[in-house]
Protein backbone atom coordinates (compact mmCIF):
# COMPACT_ATOMS: atom_id res chain seq x y z
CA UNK A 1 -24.91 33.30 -53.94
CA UNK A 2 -26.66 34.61 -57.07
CA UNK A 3 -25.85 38.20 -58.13
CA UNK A 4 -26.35 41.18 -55.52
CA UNK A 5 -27.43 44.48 -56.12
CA UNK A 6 -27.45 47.46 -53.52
CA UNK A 7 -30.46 49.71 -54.12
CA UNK A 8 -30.75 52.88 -52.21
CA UNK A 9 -34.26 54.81 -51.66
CA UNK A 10 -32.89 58.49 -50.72
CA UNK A 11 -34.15 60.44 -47.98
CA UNK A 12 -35.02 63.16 -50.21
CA UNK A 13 -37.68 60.55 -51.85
CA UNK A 14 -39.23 58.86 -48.84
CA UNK A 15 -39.53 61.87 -47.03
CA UNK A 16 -40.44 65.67 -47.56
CA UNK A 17 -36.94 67.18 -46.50
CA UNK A 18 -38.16 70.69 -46.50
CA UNK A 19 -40.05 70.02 -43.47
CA UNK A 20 -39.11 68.29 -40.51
CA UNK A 21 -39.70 64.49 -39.42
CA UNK A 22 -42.46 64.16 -42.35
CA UNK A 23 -42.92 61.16 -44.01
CA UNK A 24 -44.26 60.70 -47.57
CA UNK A 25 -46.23 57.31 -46.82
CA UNK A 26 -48.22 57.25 -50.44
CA UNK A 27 -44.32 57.57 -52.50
CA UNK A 28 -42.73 54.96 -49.91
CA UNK A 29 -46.03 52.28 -50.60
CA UNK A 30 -45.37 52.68 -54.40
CA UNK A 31 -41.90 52.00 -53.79
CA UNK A 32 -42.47 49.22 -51.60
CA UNK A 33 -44.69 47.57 -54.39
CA UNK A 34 -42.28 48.10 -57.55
CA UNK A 35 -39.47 46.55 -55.09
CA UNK A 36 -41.77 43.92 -55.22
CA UNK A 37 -42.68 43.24 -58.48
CA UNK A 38 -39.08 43.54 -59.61
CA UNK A 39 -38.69 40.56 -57.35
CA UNK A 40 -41.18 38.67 -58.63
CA UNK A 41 -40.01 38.87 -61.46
CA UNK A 42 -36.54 38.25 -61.53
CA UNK A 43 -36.60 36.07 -58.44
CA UNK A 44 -32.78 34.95 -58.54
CA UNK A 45 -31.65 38.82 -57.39
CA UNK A 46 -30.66 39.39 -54.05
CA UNK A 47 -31.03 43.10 -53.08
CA UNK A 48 -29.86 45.07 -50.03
CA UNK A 49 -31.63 47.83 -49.33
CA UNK A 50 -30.15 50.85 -48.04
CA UNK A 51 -32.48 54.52 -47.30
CA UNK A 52 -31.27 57.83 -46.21
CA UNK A 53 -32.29 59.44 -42.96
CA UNK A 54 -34.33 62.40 -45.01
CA UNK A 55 -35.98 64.77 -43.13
CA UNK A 56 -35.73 62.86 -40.04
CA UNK A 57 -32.16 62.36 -39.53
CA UNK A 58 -30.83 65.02 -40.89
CA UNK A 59 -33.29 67.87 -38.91
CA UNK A 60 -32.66 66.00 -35.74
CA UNK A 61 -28.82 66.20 -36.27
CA UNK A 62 -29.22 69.79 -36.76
CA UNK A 63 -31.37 70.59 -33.77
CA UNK A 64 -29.60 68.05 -31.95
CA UNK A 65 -26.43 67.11 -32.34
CA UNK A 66 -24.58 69.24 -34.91
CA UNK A 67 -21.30 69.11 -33.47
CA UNK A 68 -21.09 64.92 -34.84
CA UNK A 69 -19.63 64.03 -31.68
CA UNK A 70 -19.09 63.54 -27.51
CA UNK A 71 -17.76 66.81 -26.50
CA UNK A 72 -19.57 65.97 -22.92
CA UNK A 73 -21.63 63.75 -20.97
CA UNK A 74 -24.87 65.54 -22.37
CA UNK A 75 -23.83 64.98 -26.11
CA UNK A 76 -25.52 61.88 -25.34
CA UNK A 77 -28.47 63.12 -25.31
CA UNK A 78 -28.61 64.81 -28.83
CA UNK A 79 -27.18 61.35 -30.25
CA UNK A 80 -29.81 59.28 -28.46
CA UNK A 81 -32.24 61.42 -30.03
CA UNK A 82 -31.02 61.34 -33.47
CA UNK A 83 -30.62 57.52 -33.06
CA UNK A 84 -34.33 57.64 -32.24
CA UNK A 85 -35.27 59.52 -35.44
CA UNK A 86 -33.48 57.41 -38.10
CA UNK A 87 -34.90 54.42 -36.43
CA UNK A 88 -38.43 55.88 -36.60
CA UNK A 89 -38.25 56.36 -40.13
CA UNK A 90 -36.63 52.86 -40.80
CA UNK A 91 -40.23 51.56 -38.89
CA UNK A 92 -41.90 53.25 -41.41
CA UNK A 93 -39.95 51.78 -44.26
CA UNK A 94 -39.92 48.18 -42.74
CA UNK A 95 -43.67 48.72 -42.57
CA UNK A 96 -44.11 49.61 -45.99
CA UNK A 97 -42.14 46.74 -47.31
CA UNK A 98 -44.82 44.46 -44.97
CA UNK A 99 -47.73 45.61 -46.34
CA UNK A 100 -46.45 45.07 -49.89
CA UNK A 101 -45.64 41.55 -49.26
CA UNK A 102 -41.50 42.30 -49.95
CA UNK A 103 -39.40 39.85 -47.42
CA UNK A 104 -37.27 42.30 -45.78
CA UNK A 105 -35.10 43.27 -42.44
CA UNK A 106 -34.02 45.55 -40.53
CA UNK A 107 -30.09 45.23 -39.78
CA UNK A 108 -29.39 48.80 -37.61
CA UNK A 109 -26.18 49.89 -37.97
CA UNK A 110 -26.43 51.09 -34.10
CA UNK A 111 -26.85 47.77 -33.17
CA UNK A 112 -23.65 46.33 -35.49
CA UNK A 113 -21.13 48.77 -36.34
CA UNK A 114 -18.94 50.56 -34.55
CA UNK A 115 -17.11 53.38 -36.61
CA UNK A 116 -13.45 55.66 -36.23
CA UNK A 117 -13.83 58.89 -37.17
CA UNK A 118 -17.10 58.26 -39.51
CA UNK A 119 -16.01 55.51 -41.43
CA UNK A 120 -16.99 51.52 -40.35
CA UNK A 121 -14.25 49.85 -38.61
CA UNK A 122 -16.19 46.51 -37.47
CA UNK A 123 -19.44 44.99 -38.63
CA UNK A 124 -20.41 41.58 -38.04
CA UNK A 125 -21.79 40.77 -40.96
CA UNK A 126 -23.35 37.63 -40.50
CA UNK A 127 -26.81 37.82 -40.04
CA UNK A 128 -26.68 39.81 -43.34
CA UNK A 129 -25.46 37.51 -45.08
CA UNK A 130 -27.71 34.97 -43.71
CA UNK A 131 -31.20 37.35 -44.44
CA UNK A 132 -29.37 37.49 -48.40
CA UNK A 133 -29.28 33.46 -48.22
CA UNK A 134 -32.44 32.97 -46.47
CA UNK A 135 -34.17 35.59 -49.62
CA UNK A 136 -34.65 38.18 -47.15
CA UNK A 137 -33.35 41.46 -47.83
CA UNK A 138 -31.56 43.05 -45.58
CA UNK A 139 -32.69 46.71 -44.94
CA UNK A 140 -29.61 49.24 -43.57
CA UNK A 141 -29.98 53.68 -43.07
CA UNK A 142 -28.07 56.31 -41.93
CA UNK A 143 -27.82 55.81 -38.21
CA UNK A 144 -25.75 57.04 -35.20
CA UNK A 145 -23.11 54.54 -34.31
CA UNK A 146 -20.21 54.41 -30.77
CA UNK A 147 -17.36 55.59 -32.68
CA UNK A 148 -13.46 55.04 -31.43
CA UNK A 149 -12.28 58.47 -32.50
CA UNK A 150 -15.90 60.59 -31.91
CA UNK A 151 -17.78 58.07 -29.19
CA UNK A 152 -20.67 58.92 -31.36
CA UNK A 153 -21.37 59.70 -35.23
CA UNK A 154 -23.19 59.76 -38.07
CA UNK A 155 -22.74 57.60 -40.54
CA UNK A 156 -24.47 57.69 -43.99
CA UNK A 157 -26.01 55.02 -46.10
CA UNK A 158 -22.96 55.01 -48.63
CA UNK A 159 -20.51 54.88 -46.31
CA UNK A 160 -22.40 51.44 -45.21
CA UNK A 161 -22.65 50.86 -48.97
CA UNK A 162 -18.83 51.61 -49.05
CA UNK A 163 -17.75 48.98 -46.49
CA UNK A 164 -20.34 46.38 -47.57
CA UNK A 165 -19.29 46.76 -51.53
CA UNK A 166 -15.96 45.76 -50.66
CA UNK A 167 -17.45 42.83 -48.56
CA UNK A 168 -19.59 41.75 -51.03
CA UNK A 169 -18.93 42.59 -54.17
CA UNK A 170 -22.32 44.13 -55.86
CA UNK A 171 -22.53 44.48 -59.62
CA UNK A 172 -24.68 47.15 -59.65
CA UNK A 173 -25.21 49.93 -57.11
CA UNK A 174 -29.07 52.21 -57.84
CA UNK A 175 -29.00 55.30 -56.31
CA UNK A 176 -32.66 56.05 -56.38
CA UNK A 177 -33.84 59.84 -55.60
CA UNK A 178 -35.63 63.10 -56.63
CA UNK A 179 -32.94 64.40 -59.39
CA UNK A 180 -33.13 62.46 -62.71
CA UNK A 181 -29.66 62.64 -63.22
CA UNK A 182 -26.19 63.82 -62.17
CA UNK A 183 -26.56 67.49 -63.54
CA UNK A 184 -23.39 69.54 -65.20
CA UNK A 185 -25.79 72.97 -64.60
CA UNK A 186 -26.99 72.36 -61.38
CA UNK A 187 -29.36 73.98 -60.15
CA UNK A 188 -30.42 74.54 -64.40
CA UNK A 189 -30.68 71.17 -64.88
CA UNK A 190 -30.11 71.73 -68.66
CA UNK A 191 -27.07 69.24 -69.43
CA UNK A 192 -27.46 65.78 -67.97
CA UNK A 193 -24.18 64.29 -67.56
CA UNK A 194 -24.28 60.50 -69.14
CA UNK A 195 -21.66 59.42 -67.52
CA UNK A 196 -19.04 60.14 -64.70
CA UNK A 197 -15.42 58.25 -64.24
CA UNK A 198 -12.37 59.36 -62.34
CA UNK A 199 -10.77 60.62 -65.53
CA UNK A 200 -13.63 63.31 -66.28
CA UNK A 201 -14.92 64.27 -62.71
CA UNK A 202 -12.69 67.43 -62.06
CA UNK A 203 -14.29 69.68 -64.88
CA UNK A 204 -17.34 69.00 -63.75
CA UNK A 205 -17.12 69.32 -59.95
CA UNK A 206 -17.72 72.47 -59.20
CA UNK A 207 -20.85 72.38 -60.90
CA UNK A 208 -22.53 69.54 -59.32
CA UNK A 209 -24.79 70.74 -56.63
CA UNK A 210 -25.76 70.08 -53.26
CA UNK A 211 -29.13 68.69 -52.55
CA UNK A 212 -33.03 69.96 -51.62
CA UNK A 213 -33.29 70.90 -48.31
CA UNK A 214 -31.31 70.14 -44.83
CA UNK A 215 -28.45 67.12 -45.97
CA UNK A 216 -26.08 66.62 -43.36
CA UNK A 217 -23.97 64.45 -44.87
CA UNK A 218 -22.94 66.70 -48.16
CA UNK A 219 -25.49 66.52 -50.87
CA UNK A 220 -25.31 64.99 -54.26
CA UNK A 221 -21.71 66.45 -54.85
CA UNK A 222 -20.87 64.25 -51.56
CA UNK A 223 -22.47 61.07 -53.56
CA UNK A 224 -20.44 61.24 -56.51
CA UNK A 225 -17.35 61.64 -54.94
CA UNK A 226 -18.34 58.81 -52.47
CA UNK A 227 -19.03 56.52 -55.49
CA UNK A 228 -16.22 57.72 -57.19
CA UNK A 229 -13.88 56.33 -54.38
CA UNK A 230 -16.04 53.16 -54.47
CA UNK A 231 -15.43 52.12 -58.47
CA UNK A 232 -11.70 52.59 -57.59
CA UNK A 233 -12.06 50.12 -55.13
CA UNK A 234 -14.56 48.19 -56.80
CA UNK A 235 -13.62 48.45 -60.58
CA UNK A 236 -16.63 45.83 -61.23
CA UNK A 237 -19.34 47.46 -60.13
CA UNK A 238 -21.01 50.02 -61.67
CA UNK A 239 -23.48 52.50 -60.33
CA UNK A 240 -26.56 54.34 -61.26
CA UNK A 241 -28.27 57.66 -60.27
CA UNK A 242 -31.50 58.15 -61.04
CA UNK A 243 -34.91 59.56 -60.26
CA UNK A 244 -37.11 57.22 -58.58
CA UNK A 245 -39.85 59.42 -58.15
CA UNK A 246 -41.09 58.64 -61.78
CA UNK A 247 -43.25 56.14 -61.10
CA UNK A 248 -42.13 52.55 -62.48
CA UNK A 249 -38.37 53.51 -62.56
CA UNK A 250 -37.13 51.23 -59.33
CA UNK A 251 -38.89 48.65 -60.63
CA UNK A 252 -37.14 48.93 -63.91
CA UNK A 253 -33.84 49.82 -63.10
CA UNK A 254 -33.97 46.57 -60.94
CA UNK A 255 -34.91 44.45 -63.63
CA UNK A 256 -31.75 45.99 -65.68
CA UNK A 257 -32.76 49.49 -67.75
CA UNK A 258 -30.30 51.77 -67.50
CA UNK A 259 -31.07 55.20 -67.27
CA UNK A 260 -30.09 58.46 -65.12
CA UNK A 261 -26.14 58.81 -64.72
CA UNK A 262 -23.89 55.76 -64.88
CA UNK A 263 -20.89 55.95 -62.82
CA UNK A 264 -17.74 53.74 -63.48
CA UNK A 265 -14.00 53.02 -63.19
CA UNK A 266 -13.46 53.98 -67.17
């Protein structure tokens, strides 16, 4: 299989995650058509694409289901609910993709994983490896899944990422969202940080915020750290954060510029 690249379109992009369950339909179209055009043009990359839950999972978790798990029989509800919000926005992705001509699918995490304690324990994945062999990329979100230690979670786009990475083997991870960079002044914004490995993480830490609006799965802080353990585990791959709300920066990013935060082993 040629060379795969995970690209993730964060909630906080697609959707307006100051207010609840809102779309933002013209952002996700452009999106849709630079994914596009970065396949056209380099047609040998295989991409899986992976979108947070935004304003839509996250505010339904919160009204919901905040506790992250069966405590009784009318949990159930709350994590149906959520389940039906994540997919909702996933519809909306899937249908941008459509309309842009990109040859996508849907692979929901409810339907294929089952987690312990918020972290994938089994995924079948063989019809995502078939969509990547077929030229079809597979499309995974934040989703509720039947977990062994919760009976029902959350679990977030990277800690998909996580599981597939060591599956199979990415070189490149993009982290596409609102901030331009990993930020050593957050919320200032003033010193962009160029680069983050293991050895240099801990002076900057405490520093790195959280994220805009209602995140129930820990922010940009949560991201780092998440990727952080991934490049350990990983040492190939390397991963970029970066805004993908300037227009043309998916696009380019997929074809190979670097720019926003790298993060590596060394």
């Amino acid at each position: 299989m040629d060379e795969i690249t995970f690209l993730k379109l964060g909630g906080s992009l697609i959707t307006d995650k100051t207010q609840p369950y809102t779309i933002r339909r013209d952002k996700l179209s452009e999106l849709a058509k630079e994914i596009k055009s970065a396949l056209a043009r380099t047609p040998e990359l295989r991409v899986v694409i992976g979108h947070g839950s935004g304003s839509f999972g996250h505010y339904a978790v919160t009204e919901h289901y905040p506790q992250l798990e069966i405590r009784e029989k009318k949990d159930w509800l709350g994590f149906n609910e959520v389940w039906y919000r994540a997919s909702q926005l996933n519809r909306y992705v899937i249908e941008a993709f459509h309309d842009a001509g990109v040859s996508a699918m849907a692979i929901q995490p409810s339907a294929s994983v089952i987690s312990r304690d918020g972290a994938v324990e089994h995924w079948d994945l063989s019809p995502l490896k078939a969509a990547l062999e077929a030229g079809i990329a597979p499309v995974i979100f934040g989703d509720m899944t039947f977990d062994t230690a919760k009976g029902g979670t959350v679990l977030s786009t990277e800690a998909l990422m996580f599981h597939l990475a060591q599956q199979l083997r990415p070189q490149r991870i993009l982290l596409a969202g609102l901030e331009a960079a990993v930020w050593a002044d957050f919320p200032a914004r003033r010193q962009r940080v160029e680069k983050v490995t293991p050895a240099n993480y801990a002076a900057m830490a405490g520093k790195i915020g959280s994220s805009h609006g209602t995140d129930v799965t820990g922010g940009m802080k949560s991201k780092v750290e998440e990727m952080l353990r991934l490049v350990q585990t990983v040492p190939q791959v390397t991963i970029q954060i970066f805004s993908g709300e300037e227009s043309g920066n998916v696009e380019r990013v997929l074809n190979g510029a670097v720019i926003g935060t790298l993060i590596a082993r060394d």
